[in-house]
Protein backbone atom coordinates (compact mmCIF):
# COMPACT_ATOMS: atom_id res chain seq x y z
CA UNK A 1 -31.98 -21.65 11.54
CA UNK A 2 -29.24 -19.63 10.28
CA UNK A 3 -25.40 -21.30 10.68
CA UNK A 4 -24.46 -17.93 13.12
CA UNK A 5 -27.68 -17.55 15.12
CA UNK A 6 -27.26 -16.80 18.39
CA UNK A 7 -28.09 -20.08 20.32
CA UNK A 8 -26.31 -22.67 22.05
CA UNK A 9 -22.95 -24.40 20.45
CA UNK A 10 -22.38 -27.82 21.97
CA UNK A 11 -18.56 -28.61 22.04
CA UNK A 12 -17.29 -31.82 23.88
CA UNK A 13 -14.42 -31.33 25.70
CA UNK A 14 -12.27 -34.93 24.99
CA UNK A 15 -9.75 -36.62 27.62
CA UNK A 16 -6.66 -37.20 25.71
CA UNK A 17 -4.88 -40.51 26.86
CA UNK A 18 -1.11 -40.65 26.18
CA UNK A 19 2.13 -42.12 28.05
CA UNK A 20 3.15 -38.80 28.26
CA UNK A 21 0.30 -37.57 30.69
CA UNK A 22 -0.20 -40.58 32.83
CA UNK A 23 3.68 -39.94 33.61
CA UNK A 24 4.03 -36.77 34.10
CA UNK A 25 0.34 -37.18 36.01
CA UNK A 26 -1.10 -34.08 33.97
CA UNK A 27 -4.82 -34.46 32.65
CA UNK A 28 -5.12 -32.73 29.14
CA UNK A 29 -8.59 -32.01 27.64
CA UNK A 30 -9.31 -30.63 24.15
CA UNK A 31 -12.11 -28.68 23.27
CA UNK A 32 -13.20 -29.52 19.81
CA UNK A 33 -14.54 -26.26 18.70
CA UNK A 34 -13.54 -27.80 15.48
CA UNK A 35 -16.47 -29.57 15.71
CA UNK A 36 -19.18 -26.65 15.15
CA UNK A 37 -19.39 -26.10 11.96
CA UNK A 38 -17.62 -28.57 8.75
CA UNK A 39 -16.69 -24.90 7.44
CA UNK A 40 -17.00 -22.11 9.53
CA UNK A 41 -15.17 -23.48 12.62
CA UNK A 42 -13.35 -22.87 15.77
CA UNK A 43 -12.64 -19.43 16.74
CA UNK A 44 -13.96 -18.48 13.38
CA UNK A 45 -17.70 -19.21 13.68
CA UNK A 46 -16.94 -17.30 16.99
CA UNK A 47 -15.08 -14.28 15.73
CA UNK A 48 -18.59 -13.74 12.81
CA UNK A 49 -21.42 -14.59 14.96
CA UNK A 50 -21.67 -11.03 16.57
CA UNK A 51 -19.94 -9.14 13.50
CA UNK A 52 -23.16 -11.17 11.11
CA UNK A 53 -25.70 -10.03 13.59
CA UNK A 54 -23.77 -6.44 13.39
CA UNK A 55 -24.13 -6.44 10.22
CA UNK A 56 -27.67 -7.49 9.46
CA UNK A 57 -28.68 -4.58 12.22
CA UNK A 58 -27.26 -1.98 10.05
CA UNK A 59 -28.40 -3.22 6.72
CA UNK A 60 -25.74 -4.40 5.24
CA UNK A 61 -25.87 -6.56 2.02
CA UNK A 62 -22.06 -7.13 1.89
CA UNK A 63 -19.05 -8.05 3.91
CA UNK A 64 -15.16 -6.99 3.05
CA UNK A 65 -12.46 -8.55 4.80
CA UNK A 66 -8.50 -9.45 4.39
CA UNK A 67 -6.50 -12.15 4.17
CA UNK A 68 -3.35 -14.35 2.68
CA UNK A 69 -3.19 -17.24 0.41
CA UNK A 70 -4.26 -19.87 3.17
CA UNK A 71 -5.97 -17.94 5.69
CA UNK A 72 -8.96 -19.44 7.51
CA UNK A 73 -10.73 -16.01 7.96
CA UNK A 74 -11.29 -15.89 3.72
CA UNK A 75 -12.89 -19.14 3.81
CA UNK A 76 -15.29 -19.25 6.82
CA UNK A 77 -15.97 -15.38 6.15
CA UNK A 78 -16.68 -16.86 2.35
CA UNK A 79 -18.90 -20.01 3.87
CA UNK A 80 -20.95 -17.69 6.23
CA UNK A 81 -21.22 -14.69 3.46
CA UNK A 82 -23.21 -17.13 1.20
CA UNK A 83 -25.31 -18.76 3.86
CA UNK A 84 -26.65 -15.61 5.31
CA UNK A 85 -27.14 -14.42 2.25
CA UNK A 86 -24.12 -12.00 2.27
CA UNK A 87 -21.97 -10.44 -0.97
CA UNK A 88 -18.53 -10.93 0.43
CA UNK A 89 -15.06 -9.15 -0.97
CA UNK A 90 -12.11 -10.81 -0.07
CA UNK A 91 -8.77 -8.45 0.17
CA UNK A 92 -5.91 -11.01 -0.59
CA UNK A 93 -2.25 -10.08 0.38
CA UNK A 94 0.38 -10.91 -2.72
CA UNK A 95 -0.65 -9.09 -6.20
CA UNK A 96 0.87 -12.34 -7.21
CA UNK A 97 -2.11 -14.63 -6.74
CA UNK A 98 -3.78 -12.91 -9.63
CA UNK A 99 -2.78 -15.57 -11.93
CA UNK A 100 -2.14 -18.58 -9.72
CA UNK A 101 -5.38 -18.38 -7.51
CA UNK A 102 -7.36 -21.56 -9.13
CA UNK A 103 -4.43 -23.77 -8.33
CA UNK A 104 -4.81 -22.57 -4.60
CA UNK A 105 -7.64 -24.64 -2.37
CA UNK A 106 -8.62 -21.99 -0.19
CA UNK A 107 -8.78 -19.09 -2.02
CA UNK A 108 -10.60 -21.36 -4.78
CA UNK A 109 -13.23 -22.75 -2.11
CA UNK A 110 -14.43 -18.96 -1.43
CA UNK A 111 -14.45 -18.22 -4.89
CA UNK A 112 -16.98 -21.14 -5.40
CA UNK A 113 -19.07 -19.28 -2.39
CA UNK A 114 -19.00 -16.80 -3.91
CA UNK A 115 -16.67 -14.16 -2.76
CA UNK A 116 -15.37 -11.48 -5.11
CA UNK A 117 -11.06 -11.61 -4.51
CA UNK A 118 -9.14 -8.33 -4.83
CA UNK A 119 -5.58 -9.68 -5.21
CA UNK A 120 -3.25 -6.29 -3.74
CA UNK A 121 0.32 -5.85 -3.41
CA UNK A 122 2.34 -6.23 0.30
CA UNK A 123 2.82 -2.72 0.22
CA UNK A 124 -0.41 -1.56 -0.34
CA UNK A 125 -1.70 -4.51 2.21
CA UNK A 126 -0.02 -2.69 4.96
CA UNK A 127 -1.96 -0.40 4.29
CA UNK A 128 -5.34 -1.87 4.90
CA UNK A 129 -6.41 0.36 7.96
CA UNK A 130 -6.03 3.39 6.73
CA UNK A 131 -9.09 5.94 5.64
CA UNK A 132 -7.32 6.43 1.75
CA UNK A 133 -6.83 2.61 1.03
CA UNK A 134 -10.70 1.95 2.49
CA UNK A 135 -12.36 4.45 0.84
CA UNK A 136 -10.77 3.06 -3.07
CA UNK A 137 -12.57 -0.08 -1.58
CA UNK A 138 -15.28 1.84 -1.25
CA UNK A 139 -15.29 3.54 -5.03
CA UNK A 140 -14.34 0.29 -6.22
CA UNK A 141 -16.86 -2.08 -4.24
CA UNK A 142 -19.62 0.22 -2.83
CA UNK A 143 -20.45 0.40 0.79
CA UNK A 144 -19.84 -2.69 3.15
CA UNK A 145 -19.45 -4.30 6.45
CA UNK A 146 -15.43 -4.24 7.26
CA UNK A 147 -14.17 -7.39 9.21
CA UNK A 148 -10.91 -6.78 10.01
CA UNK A 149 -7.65 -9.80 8.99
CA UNK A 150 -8.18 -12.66 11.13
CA UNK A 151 -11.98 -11.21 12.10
CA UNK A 152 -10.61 -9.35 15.17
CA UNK A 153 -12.46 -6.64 16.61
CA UNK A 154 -14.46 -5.70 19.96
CA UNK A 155 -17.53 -8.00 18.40
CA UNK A 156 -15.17 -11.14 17.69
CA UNK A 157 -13.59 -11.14 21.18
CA UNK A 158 -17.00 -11.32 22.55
CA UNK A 159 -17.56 -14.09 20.94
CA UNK A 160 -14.46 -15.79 21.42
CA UNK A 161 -15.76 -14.86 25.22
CA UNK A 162 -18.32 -17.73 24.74
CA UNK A 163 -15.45 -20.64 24.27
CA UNK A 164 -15.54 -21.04 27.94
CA UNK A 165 -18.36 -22.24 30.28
CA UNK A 166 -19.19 -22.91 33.59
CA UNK A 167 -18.26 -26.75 33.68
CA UNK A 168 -14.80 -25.54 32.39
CA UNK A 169 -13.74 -24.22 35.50
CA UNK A 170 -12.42 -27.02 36.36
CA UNK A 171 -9.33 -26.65 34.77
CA UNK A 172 -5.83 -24.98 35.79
CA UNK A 173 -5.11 -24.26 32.25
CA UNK A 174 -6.66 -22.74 29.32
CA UNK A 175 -3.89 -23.19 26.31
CA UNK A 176 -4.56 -21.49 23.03
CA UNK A 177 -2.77 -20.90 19.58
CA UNK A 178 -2.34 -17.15 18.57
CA UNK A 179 -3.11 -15.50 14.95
CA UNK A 180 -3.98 -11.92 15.89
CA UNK A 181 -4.91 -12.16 19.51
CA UNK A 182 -9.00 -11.68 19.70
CA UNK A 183 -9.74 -15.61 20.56
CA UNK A 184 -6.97 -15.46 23.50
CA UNK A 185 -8.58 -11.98 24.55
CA UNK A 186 -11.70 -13.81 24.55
CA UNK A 187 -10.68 -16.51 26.82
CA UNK A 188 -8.57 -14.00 29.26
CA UNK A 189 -12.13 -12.40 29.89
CA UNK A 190 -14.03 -14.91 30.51
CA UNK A 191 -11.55 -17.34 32.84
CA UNK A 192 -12.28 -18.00 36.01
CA UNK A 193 -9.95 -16.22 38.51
CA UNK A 194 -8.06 -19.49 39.65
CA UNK A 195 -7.10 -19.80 35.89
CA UNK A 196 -4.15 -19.14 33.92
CA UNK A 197 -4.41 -18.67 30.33
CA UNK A 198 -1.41 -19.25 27.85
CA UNK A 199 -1.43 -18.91 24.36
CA UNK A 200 0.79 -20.10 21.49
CA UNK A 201 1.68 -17.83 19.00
CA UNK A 202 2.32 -18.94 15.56
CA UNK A 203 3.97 -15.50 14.11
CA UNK A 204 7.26 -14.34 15.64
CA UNK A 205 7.60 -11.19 16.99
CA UNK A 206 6.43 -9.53 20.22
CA UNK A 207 3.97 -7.17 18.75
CA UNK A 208 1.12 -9.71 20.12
CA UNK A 209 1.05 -8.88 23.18
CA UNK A 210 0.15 -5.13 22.73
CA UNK A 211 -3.05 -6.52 20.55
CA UNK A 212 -4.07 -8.17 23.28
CA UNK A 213 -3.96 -5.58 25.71
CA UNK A 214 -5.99 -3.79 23.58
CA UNK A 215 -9.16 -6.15 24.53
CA UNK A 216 -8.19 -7.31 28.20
CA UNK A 217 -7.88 -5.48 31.62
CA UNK A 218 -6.57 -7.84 33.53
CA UNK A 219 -6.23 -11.70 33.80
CA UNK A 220 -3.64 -13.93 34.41
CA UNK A 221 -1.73 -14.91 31.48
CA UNK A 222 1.22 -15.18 28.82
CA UNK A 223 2.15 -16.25 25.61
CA UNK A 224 4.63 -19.27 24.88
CA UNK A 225 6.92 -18.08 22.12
CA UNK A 226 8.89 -20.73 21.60
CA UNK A 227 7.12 -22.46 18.95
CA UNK A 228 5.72 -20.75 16.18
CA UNK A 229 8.27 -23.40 13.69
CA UNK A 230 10.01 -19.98 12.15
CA UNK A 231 6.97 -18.19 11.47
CA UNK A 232 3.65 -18.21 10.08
CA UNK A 233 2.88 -21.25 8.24
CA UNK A 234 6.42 -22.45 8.36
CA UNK A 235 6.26 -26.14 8.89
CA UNK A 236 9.05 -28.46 9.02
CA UNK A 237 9.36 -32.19 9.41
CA UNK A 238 9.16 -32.58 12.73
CA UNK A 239 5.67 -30.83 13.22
CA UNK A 240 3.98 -32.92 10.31
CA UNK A 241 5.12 -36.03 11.90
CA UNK A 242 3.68 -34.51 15.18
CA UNK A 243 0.67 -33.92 13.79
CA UNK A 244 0.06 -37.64 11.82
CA UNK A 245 0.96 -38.95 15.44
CA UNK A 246 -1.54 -37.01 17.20
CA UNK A 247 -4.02 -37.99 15.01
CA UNK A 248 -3.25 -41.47 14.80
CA UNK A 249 -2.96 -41.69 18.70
CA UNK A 250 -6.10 -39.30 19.67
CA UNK A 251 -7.85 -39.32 16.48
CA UNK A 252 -8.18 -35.57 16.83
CA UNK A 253 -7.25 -33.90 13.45
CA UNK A 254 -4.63 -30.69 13.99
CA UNK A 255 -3.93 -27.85 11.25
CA UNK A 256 -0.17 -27.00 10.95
CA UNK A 257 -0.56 -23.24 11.61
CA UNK A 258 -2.06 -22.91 14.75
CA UNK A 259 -3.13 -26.08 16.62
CA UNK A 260 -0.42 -28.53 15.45
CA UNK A 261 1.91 -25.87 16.97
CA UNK A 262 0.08 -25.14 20.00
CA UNK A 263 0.11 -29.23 20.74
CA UNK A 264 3.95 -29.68 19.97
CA UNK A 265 4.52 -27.01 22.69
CA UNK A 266 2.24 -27.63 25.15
CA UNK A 267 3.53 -31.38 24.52
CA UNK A 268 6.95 -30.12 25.02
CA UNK A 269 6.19 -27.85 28.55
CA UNK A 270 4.67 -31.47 29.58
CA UNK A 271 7.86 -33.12 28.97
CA UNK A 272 9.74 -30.57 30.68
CA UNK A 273 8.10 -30.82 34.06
CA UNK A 274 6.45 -26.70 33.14
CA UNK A 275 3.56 -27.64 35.10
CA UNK A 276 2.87 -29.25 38.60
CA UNK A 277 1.47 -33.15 39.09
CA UNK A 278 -2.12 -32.94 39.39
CA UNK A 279 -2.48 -29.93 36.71
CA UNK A 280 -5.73 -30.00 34.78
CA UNK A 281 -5.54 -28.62 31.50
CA UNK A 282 -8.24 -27.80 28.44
CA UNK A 283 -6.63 -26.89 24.79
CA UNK A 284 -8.91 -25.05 22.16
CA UNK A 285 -8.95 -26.47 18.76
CA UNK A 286 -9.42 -23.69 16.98
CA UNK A 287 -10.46 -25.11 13.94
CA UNK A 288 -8.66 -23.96 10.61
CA UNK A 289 -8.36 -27.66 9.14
CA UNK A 290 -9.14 -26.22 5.84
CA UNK A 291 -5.67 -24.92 5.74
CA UNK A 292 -3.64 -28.60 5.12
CA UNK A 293 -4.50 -29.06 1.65
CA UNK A 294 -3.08 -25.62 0.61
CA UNK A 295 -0.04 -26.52 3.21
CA UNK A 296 0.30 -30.23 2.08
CA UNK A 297 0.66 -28.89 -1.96
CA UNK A 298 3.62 -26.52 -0.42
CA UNK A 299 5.13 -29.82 1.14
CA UNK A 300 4.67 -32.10 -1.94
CA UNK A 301 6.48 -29.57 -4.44
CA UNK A 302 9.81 -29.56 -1.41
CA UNK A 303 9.01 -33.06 -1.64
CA UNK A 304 8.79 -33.75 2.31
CA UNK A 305 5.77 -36.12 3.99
CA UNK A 306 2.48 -34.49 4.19
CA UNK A 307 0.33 -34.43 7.01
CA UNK A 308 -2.01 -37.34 6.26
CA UNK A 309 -5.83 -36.69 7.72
């Protein structure tokens, strides 16, 4: 069977018992989409299924796609390049990674899967999307499958549409952290009409929410801004002692880019009486777990704790 066929994912959806909760008499469920895959997990197996099967149907031999030092799209794109039998091109944002990349565990792990790097300035990585920078690629590389940064497209928001099933209806509250927008589009889609759908954002800015628009009609939902930590992949004390908490009091393993963040505030809306007695909600766990090494080597050179899972 091949790691992105097609059938069935099983996920367990797992009670989370904390003072908190039985207080505030809110149930909180996680889905541990973490769980799919030991590398291609979460949202990401989700966000390649359909673009793989995409590919495959119009005979492509090679997949291109973009990314930054840590990001979770290289690696699982990397993981399911080599196991479908896939040349994959990474596009890496920061020219200066050219000579630093073997110290760096993520960009090192697709390496080993093989996965060609193309290390590119920030200027010219703004300029990813358009026809002149794609078709150098194309001299440079040859012809290939383009996944867009973080995998989001029409293809990976269907997938992303398959998070949810019919036992989760249930729930009052579908809470999910935000890269670029396609796994929240996905579960704004498929949510059952009597649910609301918030997501967490872990970049500033409120550019999000036009992304998202760009995949959903309707739907009842928002995004909770409040705790992204400063920005993408800024972590601070307080969120790696969150994090070895969680995981010491759940045993449920959080990244510090996405779901770490997405707990804290969700956590913190709890606290603050944001949602009614009785409220049943289910978190995604979006994977990305790959990402602490390359974050805990950031926190040992600053010399503050790392996250310890």
């Amino acid at each position: 069977m091949e790691p992105l066929s097609p059938e069935a994912v099983l996920v367990i959806n797992q009670k989370i018992s904390l003072p908190l909760l039985e207080k505030k008499k809110v149930e909180l469920y996680i889905k541990r989409e973490d769980l799919i895959h030991p590398q291609i997990s979460g949202n990401k197996y989700r966000k390649l299924k359909y673009n793989l099967l995409e590919a495959k149907k119009l005979k492509y031999d090679t997949l291109l796609t973009f990314g930054g030092a840590y990001s979770n799209h290289i690696a699982a794109t990397a993981y399911a390049g080599k196991l479908n039998k896939m040349q994959t091109i990474g596009v890496i944002r920061g020219e200066e990674l050219a000579n630093i990349w073997t110290d760096n565990p993520t960009l090192s792990a697709a390496h080993q899967q093989g996965m060609k790097l193309k290390f590119v300035s920030r200027t010219d990585y703004r300029e990813k999307e358009t026809t002149a920078f794609i078709d150098k690629l194309k001299i440079e590389f040859g012809d290939f499958y383009m996944v867009p940064e973080g995998g989001t497209n029409k293809l990976a928001v269907k997938g992303c549409e398959e998070i949810l099933t019919a036992k989760d209806e249930v729930y009052d509250i579908i809470c999910c952290s935000v890269g670029t927008g396609g796994t929240l589009a996905g579960l704004i889609n498929s949510a059952a009409p009597n649910q609301r759908v918030l997501g967490f954002p872990a970049l500033k800015g409120d550019f999000l929410k036009k992304d998202i628009c760009k995949f959903v009609e309707n739907g009842d939902w928002d995004l909770c801004t409040d705790y992204h930590f400063g920005g993408y992949a800024r972590v601070d004390e307080s969120l790696v002692s969150f994090i070895n908490e969680m995981h010491q009091n759940t045993g449920i393993p959080l990244d510090p880019v996405y779901t770490g963040k997405m707990m804290y505030g969700l956590l913190d809306m709890i606290t603050n009486n944001f949602f009614n007695p009785g409220t049943k909600i289910l978190a995604i766990h979006t994977g990305g777990l790959q990402g602490i090494a390359g974050i805990n080597l950031y926190l040992k050179s600053k010399k503050l704790p790392i996250i310890d899972i």
